[in-house]
Protein backbone atom coordinates (compact mmCIF):
# COMPACT_ATOMS: atom_id res chain seq x y z
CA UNK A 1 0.00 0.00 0.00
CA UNK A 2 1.54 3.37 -1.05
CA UNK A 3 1.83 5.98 2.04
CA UNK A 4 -0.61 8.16 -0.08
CA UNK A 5 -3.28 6.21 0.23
CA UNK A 6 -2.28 6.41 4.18
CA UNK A 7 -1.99 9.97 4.58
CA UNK A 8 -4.45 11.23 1.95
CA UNK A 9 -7.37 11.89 4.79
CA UNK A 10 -4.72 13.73 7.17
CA UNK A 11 -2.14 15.26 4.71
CA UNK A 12 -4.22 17.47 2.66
CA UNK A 13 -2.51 20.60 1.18
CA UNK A 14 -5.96 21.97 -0.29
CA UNK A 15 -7.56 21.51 3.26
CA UNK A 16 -4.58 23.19 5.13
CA UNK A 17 -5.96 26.42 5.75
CA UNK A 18 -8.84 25.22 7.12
CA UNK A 19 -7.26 22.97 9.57
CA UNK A 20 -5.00 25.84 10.31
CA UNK A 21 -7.52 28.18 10.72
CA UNK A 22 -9.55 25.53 13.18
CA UNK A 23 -5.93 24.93 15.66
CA UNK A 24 -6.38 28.43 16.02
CA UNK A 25 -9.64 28.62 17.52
CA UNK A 26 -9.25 26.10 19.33
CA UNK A 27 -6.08 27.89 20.52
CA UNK A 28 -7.84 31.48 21.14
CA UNK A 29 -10.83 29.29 23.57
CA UNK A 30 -8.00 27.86 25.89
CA UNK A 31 -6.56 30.88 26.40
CA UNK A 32 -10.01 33.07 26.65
CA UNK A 33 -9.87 33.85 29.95
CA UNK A 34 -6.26 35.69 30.26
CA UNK A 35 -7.97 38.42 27.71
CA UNK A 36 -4.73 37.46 25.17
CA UNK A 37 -4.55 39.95 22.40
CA UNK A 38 -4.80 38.97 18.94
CA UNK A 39 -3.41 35.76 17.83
CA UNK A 40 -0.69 36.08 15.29
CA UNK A 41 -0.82 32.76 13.22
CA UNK A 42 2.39 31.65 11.06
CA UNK A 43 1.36 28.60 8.75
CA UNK A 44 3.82 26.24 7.42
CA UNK A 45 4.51 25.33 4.09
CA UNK A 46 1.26 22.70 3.36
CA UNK A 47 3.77 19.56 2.30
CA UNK A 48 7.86 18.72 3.33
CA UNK A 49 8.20 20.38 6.04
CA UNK A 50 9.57 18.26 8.28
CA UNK A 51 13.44 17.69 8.28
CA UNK A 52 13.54 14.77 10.33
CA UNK A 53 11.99 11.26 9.81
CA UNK A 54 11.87 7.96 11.28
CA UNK A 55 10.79 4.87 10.22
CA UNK A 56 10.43 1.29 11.11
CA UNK A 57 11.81 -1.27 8.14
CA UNK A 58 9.91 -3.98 7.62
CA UNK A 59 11.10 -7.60 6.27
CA UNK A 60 8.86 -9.85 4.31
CA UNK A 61 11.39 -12.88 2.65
CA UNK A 62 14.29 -11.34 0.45
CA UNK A 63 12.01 -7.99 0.30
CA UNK A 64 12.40 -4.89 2.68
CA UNK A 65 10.39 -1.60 2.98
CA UNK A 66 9.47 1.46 5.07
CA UNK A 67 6.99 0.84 7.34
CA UNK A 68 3.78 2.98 9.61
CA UNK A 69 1.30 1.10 11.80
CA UNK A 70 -2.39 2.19 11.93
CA UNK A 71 -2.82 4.85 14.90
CA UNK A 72 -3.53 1.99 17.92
CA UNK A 73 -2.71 -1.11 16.15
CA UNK A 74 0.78 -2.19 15.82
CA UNK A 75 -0.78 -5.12 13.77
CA UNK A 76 -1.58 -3.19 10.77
CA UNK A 77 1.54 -2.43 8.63
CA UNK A 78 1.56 0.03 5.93
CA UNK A 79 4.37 0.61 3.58
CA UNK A 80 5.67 4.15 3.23
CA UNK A 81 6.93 4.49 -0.25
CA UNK A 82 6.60 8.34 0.03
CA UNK A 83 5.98 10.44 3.10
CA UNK A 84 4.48 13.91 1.73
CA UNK A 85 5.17 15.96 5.28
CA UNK A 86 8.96 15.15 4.77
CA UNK A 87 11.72 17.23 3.11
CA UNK A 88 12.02 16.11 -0.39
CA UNK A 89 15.54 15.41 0.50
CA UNK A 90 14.52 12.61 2.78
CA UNK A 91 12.04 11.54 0.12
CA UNK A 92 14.67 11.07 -2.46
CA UNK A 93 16.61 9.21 0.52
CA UNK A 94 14.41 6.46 1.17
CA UNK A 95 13.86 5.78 -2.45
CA UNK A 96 17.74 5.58 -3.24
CA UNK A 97 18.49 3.88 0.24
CA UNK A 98 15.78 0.78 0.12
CA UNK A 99 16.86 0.54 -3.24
CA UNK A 100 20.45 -0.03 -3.03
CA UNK A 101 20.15 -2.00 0.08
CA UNK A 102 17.38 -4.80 -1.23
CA UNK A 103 20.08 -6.54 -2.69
CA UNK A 104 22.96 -6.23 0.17
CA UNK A 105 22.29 -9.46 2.49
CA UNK A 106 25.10 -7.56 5.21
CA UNK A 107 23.57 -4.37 5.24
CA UNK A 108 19.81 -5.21 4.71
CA UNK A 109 19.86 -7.82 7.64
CA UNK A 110 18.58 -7.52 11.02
CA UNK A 111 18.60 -3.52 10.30
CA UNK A 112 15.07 -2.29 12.04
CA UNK A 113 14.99 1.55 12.00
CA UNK A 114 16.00 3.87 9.89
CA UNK A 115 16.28 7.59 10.77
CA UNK A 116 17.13 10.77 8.64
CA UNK A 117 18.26 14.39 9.92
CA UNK A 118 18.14 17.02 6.90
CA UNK A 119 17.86 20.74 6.63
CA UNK A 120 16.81 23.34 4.97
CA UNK A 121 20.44 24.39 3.41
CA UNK A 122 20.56 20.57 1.52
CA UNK A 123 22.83 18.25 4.18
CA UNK A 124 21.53 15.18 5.81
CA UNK A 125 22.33 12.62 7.74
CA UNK A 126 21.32 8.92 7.86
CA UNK A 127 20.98 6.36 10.86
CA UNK A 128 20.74 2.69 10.16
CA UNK A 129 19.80 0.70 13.47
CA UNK A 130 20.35 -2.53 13.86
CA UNK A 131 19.70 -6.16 16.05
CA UNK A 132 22.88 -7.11 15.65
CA UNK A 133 26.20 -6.10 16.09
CA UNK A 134 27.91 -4.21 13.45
CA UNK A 135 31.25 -5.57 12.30
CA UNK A 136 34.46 -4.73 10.41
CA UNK A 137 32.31 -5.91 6.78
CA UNK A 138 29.38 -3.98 7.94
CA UNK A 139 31.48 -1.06 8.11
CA UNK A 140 33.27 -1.65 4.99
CA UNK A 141 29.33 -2.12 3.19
CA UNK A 142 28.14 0.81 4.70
CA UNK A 143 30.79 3.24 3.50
CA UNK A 144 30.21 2.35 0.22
CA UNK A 145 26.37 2.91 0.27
CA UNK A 146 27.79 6.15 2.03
CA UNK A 147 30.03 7.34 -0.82
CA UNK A 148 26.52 6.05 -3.16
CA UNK A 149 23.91 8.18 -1.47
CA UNK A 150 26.52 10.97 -0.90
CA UNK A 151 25.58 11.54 2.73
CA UNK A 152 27.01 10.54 6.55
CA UNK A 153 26.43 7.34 7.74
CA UNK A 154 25.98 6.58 11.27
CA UNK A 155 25.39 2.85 12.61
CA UNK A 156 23.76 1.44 15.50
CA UNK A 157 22.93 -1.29 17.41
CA UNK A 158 22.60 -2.54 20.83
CA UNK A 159 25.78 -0.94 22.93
CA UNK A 160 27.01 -0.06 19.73
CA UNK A 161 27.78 3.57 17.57
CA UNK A 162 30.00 3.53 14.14
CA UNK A 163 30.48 7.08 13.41
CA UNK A 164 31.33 6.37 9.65
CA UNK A 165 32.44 10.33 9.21
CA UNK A 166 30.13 12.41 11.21
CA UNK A 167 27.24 12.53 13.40
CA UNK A 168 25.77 15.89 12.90
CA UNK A 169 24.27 17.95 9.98
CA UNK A 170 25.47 21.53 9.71
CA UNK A 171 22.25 24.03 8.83
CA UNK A 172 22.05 27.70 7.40
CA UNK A 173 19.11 29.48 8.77
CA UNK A 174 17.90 33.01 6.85
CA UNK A 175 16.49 34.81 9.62
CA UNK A 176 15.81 39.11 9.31
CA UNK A 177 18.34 38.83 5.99
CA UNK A 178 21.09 37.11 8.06
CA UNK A 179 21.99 33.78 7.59
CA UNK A 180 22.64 31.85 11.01
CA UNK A 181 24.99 28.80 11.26
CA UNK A 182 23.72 26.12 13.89
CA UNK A 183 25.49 22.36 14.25
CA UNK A 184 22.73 19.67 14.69
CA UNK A 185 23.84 16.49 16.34
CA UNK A 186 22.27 13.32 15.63
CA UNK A 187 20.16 12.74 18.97
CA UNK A 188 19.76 16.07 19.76
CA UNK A 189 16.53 17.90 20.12
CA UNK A 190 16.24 20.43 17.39
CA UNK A 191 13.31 22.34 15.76
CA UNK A 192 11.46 19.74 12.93
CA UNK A 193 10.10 22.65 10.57
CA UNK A 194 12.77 24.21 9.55
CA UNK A 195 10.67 27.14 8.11
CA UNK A 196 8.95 27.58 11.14
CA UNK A 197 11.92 27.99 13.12
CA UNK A 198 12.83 30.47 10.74
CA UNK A 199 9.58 32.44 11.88
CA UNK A 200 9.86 31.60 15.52
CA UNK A 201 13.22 32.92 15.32
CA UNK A 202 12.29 36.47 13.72
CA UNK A 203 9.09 37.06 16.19
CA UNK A 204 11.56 36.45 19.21
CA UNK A 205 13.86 39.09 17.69
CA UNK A 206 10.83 41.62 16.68
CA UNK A 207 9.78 41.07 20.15
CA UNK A 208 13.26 42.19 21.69
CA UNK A 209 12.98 45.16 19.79
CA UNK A 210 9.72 46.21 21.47
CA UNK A 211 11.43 45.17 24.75
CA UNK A 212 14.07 47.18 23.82
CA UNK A 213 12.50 50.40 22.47
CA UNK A 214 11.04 50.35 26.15
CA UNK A 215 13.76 49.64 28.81
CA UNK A 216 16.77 50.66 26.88
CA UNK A 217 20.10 48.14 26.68
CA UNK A 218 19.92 44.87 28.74
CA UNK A 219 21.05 41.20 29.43
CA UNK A 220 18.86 38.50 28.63
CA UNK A 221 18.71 35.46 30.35
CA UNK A 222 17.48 32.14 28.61
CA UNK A 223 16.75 28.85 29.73
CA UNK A 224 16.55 25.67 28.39
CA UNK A 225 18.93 26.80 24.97
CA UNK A 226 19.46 23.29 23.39
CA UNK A 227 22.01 24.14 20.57
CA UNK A 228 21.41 27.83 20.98
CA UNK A 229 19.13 28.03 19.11
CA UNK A 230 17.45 31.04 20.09
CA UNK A 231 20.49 32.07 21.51
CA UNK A 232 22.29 32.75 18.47
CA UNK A 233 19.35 34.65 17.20
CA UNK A 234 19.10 36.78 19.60
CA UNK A 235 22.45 37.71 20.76
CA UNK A 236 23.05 40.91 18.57
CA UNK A 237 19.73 42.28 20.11
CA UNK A 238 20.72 42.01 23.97
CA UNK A 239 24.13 43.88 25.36
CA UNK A 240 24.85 39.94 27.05
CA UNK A 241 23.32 36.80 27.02
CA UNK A 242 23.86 33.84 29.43
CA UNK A 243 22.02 30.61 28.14
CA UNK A 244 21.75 27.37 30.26
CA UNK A 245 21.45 23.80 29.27
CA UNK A 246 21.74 20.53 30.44
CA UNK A 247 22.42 17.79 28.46
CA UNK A 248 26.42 18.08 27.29
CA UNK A 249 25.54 17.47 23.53
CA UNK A 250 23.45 20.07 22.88
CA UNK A 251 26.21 22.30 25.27
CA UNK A 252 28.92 21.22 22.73
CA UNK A 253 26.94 22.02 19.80
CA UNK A 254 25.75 25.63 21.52
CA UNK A 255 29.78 25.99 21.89
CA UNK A 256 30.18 25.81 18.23
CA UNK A 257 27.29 27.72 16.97
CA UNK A 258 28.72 30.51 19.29
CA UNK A 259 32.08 30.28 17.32
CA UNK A 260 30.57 30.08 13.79
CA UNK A 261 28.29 32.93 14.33
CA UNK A 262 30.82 35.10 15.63
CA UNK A 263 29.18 35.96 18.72
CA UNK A 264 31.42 37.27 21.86
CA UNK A 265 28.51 38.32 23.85
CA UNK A 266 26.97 34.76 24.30
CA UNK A 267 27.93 32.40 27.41
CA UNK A 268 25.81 29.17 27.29
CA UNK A 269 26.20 27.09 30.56
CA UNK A 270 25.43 23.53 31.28
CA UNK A 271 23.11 23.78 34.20
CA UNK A 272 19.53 22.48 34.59
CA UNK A 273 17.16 25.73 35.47
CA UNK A 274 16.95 24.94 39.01
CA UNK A 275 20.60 24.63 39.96
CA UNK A 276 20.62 28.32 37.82
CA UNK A 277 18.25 29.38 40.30
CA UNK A 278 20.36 28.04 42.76
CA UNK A 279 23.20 29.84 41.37
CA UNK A 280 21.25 33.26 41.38
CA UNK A 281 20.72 33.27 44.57
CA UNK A 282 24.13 32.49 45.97
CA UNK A 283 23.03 29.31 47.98
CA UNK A 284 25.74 27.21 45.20
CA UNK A 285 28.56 27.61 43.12
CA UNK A 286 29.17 25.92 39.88
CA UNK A 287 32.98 25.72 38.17
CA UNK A 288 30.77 25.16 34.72
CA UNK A 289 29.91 28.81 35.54
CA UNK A 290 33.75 29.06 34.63
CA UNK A 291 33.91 32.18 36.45
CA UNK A 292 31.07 34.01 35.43
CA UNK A 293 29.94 36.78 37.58
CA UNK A 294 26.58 36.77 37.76
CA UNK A 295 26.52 40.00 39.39
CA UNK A 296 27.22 41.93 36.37
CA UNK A 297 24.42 40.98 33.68
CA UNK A 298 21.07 43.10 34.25
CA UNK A 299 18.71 40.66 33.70
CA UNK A 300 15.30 42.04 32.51
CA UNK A 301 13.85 39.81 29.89
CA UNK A 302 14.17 36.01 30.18
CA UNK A 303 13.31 33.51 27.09
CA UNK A 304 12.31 30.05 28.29
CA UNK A 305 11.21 26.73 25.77
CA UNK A 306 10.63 24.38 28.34
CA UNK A 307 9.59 20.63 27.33
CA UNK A 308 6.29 19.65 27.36
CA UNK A 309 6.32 19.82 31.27
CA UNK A 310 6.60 23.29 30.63
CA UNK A 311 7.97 25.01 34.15
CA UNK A 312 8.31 23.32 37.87
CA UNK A 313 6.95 25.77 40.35
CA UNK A 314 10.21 26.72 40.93
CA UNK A 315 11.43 27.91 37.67
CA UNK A 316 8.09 30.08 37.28
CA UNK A 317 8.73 32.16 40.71
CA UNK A 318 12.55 32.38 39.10
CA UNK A 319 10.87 33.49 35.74
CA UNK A 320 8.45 35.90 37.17
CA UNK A 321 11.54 38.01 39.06
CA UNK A 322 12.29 39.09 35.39
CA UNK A 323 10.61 42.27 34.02
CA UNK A 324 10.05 40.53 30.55
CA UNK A 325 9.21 36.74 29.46
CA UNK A 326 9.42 35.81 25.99
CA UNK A 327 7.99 32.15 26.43
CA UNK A 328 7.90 29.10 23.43
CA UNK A 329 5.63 26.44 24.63
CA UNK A 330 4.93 22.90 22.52
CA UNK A 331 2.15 22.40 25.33
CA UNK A 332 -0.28 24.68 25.37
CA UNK A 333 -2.07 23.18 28.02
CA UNK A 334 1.22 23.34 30.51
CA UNK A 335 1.42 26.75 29.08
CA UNK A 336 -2.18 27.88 30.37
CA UNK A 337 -1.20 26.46 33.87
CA UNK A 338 2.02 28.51 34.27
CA UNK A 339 0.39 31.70 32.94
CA UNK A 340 -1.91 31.21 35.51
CA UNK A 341 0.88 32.47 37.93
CA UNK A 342 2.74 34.71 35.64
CA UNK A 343 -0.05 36.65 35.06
CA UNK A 344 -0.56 37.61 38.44
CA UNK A 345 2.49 39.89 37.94
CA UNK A 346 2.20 40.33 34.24
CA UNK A 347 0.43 40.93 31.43
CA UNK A 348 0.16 39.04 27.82
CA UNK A 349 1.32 41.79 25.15
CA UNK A 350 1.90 39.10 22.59
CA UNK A 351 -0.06 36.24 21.96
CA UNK A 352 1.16 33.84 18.83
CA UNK A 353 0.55 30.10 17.36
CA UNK A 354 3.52 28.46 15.26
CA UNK A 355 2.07 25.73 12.86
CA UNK A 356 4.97 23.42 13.68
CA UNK A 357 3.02 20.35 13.02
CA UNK A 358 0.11 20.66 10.57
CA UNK A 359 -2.24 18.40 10.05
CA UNK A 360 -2.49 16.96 13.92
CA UNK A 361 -3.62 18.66 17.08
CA UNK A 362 0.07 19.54 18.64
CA UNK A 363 0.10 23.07 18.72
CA UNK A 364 3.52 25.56 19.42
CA UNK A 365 2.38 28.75 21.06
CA UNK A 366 4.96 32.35 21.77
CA UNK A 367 3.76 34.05 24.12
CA UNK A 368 5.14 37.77 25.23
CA UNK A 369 4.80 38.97 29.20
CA UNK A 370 5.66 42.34 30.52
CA UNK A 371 5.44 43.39 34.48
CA UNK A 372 2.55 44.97 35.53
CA UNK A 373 2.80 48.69 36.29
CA UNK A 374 1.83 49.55 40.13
């Protein structure tokens, strides 16, 4: 069965606007009683726009394909033989890659999953995982169907990485008529809709500007960075900005984004928010601080993108000591339970709905917070 026939009642280009038009209402009615103003919508490009894929591969005999399972039942296996919400990069991937490896015993065997990393400025990278260990003659297999499909290879199996030449795609963003450099590592979270990062990225900016035009030069404060990258964005609006983030990967990868950008006014940290908070208030010291004096930024606008948690009670008392909140949520539903707090102490001047995943009901929502005059 061809993915088409799958997708055809969800993925719907001609029906997009509609569906976009209903996330949004649905969006203004969960929010209706913190008075929000206007909703700014940004809809995504209608078909491949997502720059990362997974799939399960399926075996039947000598035969191999891409595989989906009916919503609920793991029983019911469709073949994906196109997958219309994907970059056309990984579409012309899995047509090249199942067919080269239908006839290669070494590499086709025992290999499950099969994951692809693109982006927008044409690199990719490709992940073949595996029930089985991977060898010297896997290796030697796989670099040929490397040098074939003209992209990284990375292997895996149980215990087991091959790094055949890299493990990370390198991305050009075109945000405000700049072009912003970020390193994406295989693993890492990064943002799926690469033009709707692109968007996210210039309303954060726009909305330092307002910030700005008000309070005059400051130090932003962000938590939860990833890769940096808001970060990055952002740095050339704020006089300093000190980023946390915990997991060392995405640290690494903030640490070279920093140096390909060509920022010097950017320190990203690797602490978790609370042990920030901890931090802030003297009661610890960190050495991955590295000596940073925390008594010299002026803190008065904080960005957070929180997971789907969204923040502990903790982190929201931190947040609300900051004059200004520029705040990305994937959940709107944790969302509405923090501004339930925050907006005892501040009001919603901007109120936004990023079309990250079309065609479902997951819904990314900016939201802009100011302190409330006495």
């Amino acid at each position: 069965m061809q993915s088409r026939e799958l997708y055809q009642h969800q993925v719907s280009p001609e029906r997009y606007s509609t569906l976009l038009d209903e996330k949004a209402e649905r969006l203004k009615s969960l929010f209706a009683e913190f008075s929000t103003p206007a909703l700014q919508v940004f809809a995504s490009a209608p078909s491949h726009f997502r720059l990362r894929a997974e799939f399960r591969l399926w075996h039947e005999g000598d035969r191999c394909f891409f595989a989906m399972f009916e919503p609920g039942d793991k029983s019911k296996v469709y073949e994906v033989q196109d997958f219309p919400i994907a970059s056309v990069l990984i579409n012309d991937l899995m047509q090249r890659l199942i067919a080269d490896i239908q006839t290669n015993e070494l590499l086709r065997r025992k290999l499950f999953q099969v994951e692809f990393l693109t982006t927008l400025s044409g690199d990719a990278l490709i992940s073949l995982i595996y029930h089985k260990a991977l060898n010297e003659d896997w290796e030697a297999e796989a670099r040929l169907l490397q040098t074939r499909l003209g992209f990284p290879i990375v292997g895996r199996s149980r215990k087991q990485k091959l790094v055949l030449e890299r493990d990370w795609v390198n991305e050009t963003l075109q945000v405000d008529g700049r072009a912003l450099h970020y390193r994406q590592i295989e693993g890492g979270f990064t943002q799926p809709n690469g033009g709707m990062n692109q968007n996210m990225l210039s309303w954060a900016r726009a909305a330092a500007d307002d910030i700005n035009a008000r309070v005059g030069e400051h130090d932003l404060v962000e938590l939860y960075c990833g890769n940096g990258n808001f970060s990055v964005a952002l740095a050339d609006k704020f006089r300093n900005v000190l980023a946390t983030e915990i997991a060392k990967t995405s640290v690494n990868a903030a640490q070279i984004n920093i140096a390909d950008n060509q920022i010097d006014n950017l320190i990203i940290a690797r602490l978790s928010s609370e042990e920030f908070v901890q931090a802030l208030r003297g009661e610890r010291t960190f050495s991955r601080l590295g000596g940073v004096d925390l008594s010299s930024y002026d803190f008065r606008t904080v960005l957070v993108d929180p997971p789907r948690a969204g923040l502990d009670d903790e982190s929201v008392r931190q947040v609300q000591a900051y004059d200004h909140i520029i705040y990305i949520s994937c959940n709107p539903e944790t969302l509405r339970n923090n501004l339930e707090i925050l907006t005892q102490t501040h009001t919603i001047e901007q109120f936004a709905l990023f079309d990250q995943f079309p065609y479902t009901e997951h819904t990314e929502t900016g939201v802009v917070l100011s302190r409330k005059h006495a």
